[in-house]
N, C-alpha and C. Protein backbone atom coordinates (compact mmCIF):
# COMPACT_ATOMS: atom_id res chain seq x y z
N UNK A 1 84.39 9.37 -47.38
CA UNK A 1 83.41 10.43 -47.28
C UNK A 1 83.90 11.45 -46.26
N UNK A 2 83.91 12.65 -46.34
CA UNK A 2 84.10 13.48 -45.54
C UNK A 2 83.04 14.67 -45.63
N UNK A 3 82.86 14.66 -43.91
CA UNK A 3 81.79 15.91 -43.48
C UNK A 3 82.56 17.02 -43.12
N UNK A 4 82.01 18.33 -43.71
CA UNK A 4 82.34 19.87 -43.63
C UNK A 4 81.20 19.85 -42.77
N UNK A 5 82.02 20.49 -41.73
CA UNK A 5 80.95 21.61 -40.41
C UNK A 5 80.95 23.09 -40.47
N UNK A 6 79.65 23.41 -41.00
CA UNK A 6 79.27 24.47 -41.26
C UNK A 6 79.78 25.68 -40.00
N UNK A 7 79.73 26.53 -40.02
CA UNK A 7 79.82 27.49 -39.33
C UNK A 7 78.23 27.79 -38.61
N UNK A 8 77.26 27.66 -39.12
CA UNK A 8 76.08 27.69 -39.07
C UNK A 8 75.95 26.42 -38.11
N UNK A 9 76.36 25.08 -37.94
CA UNK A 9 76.16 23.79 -37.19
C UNK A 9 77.71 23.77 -36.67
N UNK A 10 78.48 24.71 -36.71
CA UNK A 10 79.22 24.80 -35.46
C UNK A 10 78.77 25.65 -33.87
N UNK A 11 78.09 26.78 -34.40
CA UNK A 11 77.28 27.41 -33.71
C UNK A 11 76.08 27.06 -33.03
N UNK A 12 75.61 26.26 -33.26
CA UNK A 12 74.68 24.75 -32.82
C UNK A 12 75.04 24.39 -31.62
N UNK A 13 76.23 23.70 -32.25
CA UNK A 13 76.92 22.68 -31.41
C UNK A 13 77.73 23.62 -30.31
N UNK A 14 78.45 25.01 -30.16
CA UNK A 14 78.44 25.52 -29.31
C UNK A 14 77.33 26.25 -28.54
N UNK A 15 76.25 26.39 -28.39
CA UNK A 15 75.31 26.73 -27.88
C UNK A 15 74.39 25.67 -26.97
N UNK A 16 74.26 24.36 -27.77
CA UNK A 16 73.98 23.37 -27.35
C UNK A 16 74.93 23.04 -26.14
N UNK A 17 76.07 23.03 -26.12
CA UNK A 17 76.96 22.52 -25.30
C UNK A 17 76.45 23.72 -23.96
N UNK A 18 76.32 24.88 -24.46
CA UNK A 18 76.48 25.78 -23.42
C UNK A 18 75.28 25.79 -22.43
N UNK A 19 74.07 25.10 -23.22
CA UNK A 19 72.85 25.19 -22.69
C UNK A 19 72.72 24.19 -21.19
N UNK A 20 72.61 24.06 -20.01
CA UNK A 20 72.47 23.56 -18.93
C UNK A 20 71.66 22.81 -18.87
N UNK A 21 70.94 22.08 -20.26
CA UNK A 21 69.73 21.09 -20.11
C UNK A 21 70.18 20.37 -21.14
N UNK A 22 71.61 20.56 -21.86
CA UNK A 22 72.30 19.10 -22.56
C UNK A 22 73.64 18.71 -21.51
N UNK A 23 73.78 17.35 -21.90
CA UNK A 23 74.84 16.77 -21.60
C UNK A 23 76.19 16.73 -22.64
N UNK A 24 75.62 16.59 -23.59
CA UNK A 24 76.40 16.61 -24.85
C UNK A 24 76.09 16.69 -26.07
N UNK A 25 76.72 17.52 -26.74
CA UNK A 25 75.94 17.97 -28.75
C UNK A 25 77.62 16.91 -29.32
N UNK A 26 76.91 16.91 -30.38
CA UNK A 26 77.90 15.94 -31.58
C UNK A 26 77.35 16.44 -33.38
N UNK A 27 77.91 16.62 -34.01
CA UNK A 27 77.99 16.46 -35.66
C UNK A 27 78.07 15.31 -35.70
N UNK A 28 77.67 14.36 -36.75
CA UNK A 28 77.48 13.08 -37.44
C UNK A 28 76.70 12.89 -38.71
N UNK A 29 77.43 12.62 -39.18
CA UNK A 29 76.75 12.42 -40.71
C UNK A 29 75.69 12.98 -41.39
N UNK A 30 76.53 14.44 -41.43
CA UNK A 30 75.94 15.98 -41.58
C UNK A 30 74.56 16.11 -40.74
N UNK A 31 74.36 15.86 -39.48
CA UNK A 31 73.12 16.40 -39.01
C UNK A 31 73.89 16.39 -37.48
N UNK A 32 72.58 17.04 -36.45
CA UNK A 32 73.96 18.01 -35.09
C UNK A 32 72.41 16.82 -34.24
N UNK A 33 73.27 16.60 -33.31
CA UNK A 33 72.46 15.69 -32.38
C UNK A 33 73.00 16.56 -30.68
N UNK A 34 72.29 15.69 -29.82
CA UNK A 34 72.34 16.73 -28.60
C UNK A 34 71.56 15.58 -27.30
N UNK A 35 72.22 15.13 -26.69
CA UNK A 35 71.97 14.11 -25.38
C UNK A 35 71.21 15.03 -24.20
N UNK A 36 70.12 15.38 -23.84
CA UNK A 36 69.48 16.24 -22.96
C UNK A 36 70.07 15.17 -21.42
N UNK A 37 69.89 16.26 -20.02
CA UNK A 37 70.27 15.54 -19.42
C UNK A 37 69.51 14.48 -18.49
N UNK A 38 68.53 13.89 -19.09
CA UNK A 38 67.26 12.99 -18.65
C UNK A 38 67.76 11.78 -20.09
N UNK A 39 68.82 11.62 -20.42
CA UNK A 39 69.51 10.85 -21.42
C UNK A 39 68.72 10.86 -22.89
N UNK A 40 67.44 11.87 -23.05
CA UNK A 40 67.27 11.58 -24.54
C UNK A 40 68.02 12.50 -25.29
N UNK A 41 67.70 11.72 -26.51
CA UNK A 41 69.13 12.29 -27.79
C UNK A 41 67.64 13.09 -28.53
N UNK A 42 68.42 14.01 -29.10
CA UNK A 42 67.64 15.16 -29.81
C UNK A 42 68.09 15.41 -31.26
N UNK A 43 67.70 15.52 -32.20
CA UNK A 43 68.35 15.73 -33.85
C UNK A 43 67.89 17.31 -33.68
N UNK A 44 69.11 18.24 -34.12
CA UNK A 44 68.89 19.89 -34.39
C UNK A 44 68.92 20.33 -35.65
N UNK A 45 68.18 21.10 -36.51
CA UNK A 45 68.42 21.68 -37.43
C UNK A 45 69.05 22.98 -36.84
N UNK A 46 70.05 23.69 -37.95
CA UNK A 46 70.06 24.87 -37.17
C UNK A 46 69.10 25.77 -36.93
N UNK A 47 68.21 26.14 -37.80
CA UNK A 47 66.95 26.49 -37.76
C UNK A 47 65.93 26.47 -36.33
N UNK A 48 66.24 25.35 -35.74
CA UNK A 48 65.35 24.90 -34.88
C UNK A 48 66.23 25.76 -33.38
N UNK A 49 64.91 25.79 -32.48
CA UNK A 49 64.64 27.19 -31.49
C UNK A 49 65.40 25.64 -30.02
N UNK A 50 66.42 25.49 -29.36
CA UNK A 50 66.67 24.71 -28.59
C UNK A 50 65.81 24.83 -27.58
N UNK A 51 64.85 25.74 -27.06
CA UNK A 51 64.08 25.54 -25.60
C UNK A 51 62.79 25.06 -26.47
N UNK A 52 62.51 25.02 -27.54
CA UNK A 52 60.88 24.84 -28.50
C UNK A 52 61.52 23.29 -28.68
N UNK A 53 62.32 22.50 -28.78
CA UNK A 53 63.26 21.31 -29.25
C UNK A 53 62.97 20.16 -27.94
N UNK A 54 63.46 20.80 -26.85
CA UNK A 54 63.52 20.07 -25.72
C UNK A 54 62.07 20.01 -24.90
N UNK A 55 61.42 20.89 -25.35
CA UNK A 55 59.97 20.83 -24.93
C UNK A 55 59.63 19.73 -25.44
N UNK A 56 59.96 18.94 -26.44
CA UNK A 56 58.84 17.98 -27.11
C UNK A 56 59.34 16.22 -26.40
């Protein structure tokens, strides 16, 4: 099986990285995940607003 990373969930995953309230973003089995730095893991659509995400 092989996963294609969108350009759309590459942009995710660089933004996520850039944001100062993750530790770490990852792609996995086509969906973008994101380790906040209080250790919870987060699932992203790209769609989804990252400060509306980490609020919850």
């Amino acid at each position: 099986m092989h996963d294609h990373l969108t350009t759309m969930n590459g942009h995710l995953i660089r933004d996520l990285n850039n944001d100062d309230r993750i530790d770490q973003a990852w792609y996995f089995n086509g969906k973008v995940f994101a380790l906040d730095t209080k250790g919870k893991r987060h699932k992203f659509d790209v769609l989804d607003q990252i400060g509306d995400k980490l609020r919850t």
